[in-house]
Protein backbone atom coordinates (compact mmCIF):
# COMPACT_ATOMS: atom_id res chain seq x y z
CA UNK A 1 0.22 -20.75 4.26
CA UNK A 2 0.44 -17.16 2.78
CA UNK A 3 -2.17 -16.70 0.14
CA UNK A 4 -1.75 -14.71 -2.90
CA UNK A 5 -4.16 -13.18 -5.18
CA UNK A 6 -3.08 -13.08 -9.03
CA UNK A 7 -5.05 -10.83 -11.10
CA UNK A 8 -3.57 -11.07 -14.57
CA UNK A 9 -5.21 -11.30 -18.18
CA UNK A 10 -2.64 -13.38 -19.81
CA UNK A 11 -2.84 -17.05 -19.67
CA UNK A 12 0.75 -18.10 -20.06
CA UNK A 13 2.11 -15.42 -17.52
CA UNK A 14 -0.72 -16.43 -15.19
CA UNK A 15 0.48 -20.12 -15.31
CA UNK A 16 4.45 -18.86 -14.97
CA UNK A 17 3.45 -17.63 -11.76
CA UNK A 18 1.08 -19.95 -10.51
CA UNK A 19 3.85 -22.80 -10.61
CA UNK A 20 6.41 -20.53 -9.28
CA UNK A 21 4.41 -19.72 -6.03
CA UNK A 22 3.16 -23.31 -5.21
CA UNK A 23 6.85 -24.73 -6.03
CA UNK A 24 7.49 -22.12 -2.68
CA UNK A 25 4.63 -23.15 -0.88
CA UNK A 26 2.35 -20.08 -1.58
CA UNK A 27 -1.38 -20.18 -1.62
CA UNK A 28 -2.73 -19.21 -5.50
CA UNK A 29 -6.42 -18.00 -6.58
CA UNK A 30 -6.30 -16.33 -9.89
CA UNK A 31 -8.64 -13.67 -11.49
CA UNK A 32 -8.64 -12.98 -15.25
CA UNK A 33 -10.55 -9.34 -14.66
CA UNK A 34 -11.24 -7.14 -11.99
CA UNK A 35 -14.74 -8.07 -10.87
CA UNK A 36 -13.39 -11.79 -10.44
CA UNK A 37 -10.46 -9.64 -8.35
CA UNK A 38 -12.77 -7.87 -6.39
CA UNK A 39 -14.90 -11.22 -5.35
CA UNK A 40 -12.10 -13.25 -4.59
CA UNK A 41 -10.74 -10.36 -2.73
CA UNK A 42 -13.75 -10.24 -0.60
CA UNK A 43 -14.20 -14.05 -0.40
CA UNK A 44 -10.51 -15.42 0.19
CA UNK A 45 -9.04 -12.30 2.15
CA UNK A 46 -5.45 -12.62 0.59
CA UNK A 47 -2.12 -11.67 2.11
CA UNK A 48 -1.10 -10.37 -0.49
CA UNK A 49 -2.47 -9.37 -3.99
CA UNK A 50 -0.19 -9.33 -7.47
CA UNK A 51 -2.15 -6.99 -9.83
CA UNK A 52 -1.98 -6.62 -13.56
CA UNK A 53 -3.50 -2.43 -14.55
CA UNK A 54 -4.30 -3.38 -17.46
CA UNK A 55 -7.54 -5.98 -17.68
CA UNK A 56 -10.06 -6.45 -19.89
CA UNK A 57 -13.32 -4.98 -17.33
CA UNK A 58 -11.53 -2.20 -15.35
CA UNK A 59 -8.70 -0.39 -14.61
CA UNK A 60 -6.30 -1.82 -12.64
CA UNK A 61 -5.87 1.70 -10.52
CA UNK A 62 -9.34 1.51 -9.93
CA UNK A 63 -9.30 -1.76 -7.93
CA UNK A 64 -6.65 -0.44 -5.96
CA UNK A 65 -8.62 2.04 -4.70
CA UNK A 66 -11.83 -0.01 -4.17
CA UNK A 67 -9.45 -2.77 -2.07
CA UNK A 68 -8.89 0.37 -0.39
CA UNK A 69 -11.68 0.36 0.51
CA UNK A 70 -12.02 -1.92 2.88
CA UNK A 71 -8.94 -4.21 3.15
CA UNK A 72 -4.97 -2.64 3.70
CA UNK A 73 -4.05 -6.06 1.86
CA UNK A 74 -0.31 -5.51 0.44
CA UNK A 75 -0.83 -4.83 -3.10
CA UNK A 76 1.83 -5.41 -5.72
CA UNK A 77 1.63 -3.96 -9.07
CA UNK A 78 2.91 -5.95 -11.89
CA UNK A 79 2.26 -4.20 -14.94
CA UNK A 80 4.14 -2.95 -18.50
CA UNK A 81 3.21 0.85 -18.26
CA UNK A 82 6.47 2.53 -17.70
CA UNK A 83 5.61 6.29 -17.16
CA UNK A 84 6.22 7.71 -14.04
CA UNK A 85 2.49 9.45 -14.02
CA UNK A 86 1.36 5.68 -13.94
CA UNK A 87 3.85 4.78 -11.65
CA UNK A 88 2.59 7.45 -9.48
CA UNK A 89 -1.18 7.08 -10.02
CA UNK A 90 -0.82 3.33 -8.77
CA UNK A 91 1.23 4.61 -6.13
CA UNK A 92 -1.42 7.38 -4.82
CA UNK A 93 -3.99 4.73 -5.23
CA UNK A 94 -2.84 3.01 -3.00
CA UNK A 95 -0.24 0.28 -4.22
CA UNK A 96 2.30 -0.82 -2.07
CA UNK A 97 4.81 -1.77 -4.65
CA UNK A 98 5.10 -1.39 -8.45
CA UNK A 99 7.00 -4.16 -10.93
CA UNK A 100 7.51 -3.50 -14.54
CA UNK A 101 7.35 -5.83 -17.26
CA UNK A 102 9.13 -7.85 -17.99
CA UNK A 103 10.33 -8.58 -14.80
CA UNK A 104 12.65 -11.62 -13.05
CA UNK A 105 10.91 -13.70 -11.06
CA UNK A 106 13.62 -13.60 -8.17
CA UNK A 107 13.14 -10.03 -8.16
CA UNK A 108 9.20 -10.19 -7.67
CA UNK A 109 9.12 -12.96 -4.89
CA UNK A 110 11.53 -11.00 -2.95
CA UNK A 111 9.48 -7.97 -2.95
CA UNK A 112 6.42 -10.01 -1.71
CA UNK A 113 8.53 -11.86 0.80
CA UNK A 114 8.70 -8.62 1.75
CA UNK A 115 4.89 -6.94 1.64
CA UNK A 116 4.54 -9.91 3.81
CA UNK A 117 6.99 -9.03 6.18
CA UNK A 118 5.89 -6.13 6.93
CA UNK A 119 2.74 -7.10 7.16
CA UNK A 120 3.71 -9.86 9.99
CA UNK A 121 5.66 -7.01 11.86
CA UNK A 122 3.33 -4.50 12.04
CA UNK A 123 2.29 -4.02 15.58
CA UNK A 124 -1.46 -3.03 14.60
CA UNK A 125 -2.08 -5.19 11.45
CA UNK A 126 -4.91 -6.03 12.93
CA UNK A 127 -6.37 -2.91 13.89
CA UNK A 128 -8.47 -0.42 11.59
CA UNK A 129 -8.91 2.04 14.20
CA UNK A 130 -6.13 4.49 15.80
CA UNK A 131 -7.80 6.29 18.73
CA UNK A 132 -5.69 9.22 20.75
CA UNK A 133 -7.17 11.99 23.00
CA UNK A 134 -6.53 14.30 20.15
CA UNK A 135 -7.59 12.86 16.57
CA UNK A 136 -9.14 9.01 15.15
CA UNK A 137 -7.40 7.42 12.13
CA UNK A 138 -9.94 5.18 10.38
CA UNK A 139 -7.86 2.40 8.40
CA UNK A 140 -10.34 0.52 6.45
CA UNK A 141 -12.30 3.69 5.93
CA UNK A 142 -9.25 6.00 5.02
CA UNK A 143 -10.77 9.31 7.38
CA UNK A 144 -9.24 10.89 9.68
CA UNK A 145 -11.14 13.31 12.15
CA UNK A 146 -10.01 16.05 15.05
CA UNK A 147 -11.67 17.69 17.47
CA UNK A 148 -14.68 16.28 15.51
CA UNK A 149 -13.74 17.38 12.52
CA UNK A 150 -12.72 15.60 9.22
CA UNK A 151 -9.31 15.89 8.27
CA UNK A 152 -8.94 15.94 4.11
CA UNK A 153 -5.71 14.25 3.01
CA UNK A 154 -4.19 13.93 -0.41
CA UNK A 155 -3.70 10.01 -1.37
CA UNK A 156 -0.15 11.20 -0.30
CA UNK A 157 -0.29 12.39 2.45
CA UNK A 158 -2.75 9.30 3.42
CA UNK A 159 0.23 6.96 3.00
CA UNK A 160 2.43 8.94 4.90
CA UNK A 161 -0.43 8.89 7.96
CA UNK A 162 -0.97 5.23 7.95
CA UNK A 163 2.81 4.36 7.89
CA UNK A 164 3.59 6.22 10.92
CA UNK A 165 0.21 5.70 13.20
CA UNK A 166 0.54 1.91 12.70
CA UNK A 167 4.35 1.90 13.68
CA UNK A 168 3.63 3.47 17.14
CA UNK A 169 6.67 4.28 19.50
CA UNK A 170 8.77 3.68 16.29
CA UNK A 171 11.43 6.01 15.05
CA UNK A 172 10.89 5.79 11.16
CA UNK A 173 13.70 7.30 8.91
CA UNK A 174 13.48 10.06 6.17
CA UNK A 175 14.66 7.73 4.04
CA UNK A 176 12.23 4.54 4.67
CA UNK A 177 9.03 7.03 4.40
CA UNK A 178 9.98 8.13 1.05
CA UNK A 179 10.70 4.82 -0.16
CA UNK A 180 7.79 3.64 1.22
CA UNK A 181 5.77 6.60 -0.30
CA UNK A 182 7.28 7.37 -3.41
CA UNK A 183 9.56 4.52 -4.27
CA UNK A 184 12.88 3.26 -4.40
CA UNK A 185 14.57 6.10 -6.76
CA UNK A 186 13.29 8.87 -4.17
CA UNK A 187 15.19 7.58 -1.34
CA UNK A 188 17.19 11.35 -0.61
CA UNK A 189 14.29 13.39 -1.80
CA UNK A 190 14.18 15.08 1.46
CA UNK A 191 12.28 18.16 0.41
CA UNK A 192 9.21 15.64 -0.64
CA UNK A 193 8.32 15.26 3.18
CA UNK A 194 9.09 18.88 4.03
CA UNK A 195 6.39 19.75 1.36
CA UNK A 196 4.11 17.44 2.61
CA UNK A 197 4.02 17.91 6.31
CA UNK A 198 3.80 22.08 5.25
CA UNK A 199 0.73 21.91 4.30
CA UNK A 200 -1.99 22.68 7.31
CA UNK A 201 -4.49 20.61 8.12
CA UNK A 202 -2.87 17.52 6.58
CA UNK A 203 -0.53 14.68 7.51
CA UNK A 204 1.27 16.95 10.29
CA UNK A 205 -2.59 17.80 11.81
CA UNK A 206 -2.65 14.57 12.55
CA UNK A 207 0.29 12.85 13.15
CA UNK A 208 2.27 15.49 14.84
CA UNK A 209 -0.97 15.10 17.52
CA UNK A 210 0.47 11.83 18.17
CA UNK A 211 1.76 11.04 21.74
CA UNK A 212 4.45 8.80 19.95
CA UNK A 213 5.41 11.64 17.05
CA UNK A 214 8.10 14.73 18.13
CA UNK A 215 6.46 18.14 17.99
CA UNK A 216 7.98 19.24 14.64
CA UNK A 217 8.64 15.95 12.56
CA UNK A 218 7.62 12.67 13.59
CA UNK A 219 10.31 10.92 11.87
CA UNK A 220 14.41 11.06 12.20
């Protein structure tokens, strides 16, 4: 049985989707605030986590990047802050998928059927470290070092990394990594990744040292 996490403040939205994931046969623990989050978390190991920003202890953004931590648990953002610069901070942070409210509830399960999904198909979910004869990816710890040196990446550029060292042998398209990255409406933004794999010492230090990445751009 898939287990979610709910971290949510409001009662009655907290029940709404409590009986809407047991009617479908999902797993529920709830946490009111972010230190309950961040037990449960630890304690339960979720597949997937539904996370409210705004809670009474802590910042939402700031258990994002604390799960980061230490877990690459699908996170999904459910939250009422429109603005793109929130959008995006989530995002950076971490955050594999952000829902504004109010929302539909179709529209929500379908996006964790799919966090799941691509948690079930990825061919090293259950690895945390990416070893070649060139450079080590750290997962849980989010480091990257070559030639035994560390490799600084923006949270950016991070999420770029980990999507193409944990699809190994894969051909992943322009348009997945930047809806992966930076979300649905960015989908043709093509100069985002030429921007990001420009920069030296980044994302293309390390992934273009890949034996499964092309030279130039691993990605199609």
């Amino acid at each position: 049985m898939t287990q979610v996490l709910v971290v949510e403040d409001a009662p009655q939205l907290v029940r709404a989707l409590v009986l809407n994931l047991r009617a479908r046969r999902y797993g529920v623990d709830t946490a009111p605030d972010g230190t309950t989050a961040l037990r449960l978390a630890q304690a339960r190991r979720p597949d997937v986590v539904v996370l409210d920003l705004g809670l009474p202890d802590m910042d939402g953004v700031d258990i994002i990047r604390t799960l980061r931590g230490w877990s690459r648990v699908p996170i999904l953002v459910l939250s009422a802050r429109r603005a793109s610069r929130e959008k995006v901070a989530a995002l950076d942070a971490g955050a594999d998928d952000y829902i504004t409210k109010p929302f539909s509830m179709d529209e929500l399960l379908a996006r964790l059927r799919a966090a799941v999904r691509r948690t079930e198909t990825d061919p090293v979910a259950g690895t945390t470290l990416v070893t070649t004869d060139d450079f080590t990816v750290d997962l849980t710890a989010k480091k990257v070092r070559r030639s035994g040196r560390d490799i600084r990446l923006t949270p950016t550029e991070w999420h770029l990394l980990e999507i193409l060292v944990t699809h190994p042998g894969r051909l992943i398209s322009q348009k997945h990594l930047l809806r992966e990255v930076w979300g649905e409406a960015h989908g043709n933004k093509t100069n985002y990744l030429r921007t990001a794999w420009s920069c030296p010492n980044s994302t293309s230090a390390a992934a273009t040292a890949s034996p499964t990445a092309p030279a130039s751009r691993p990605w199609t």
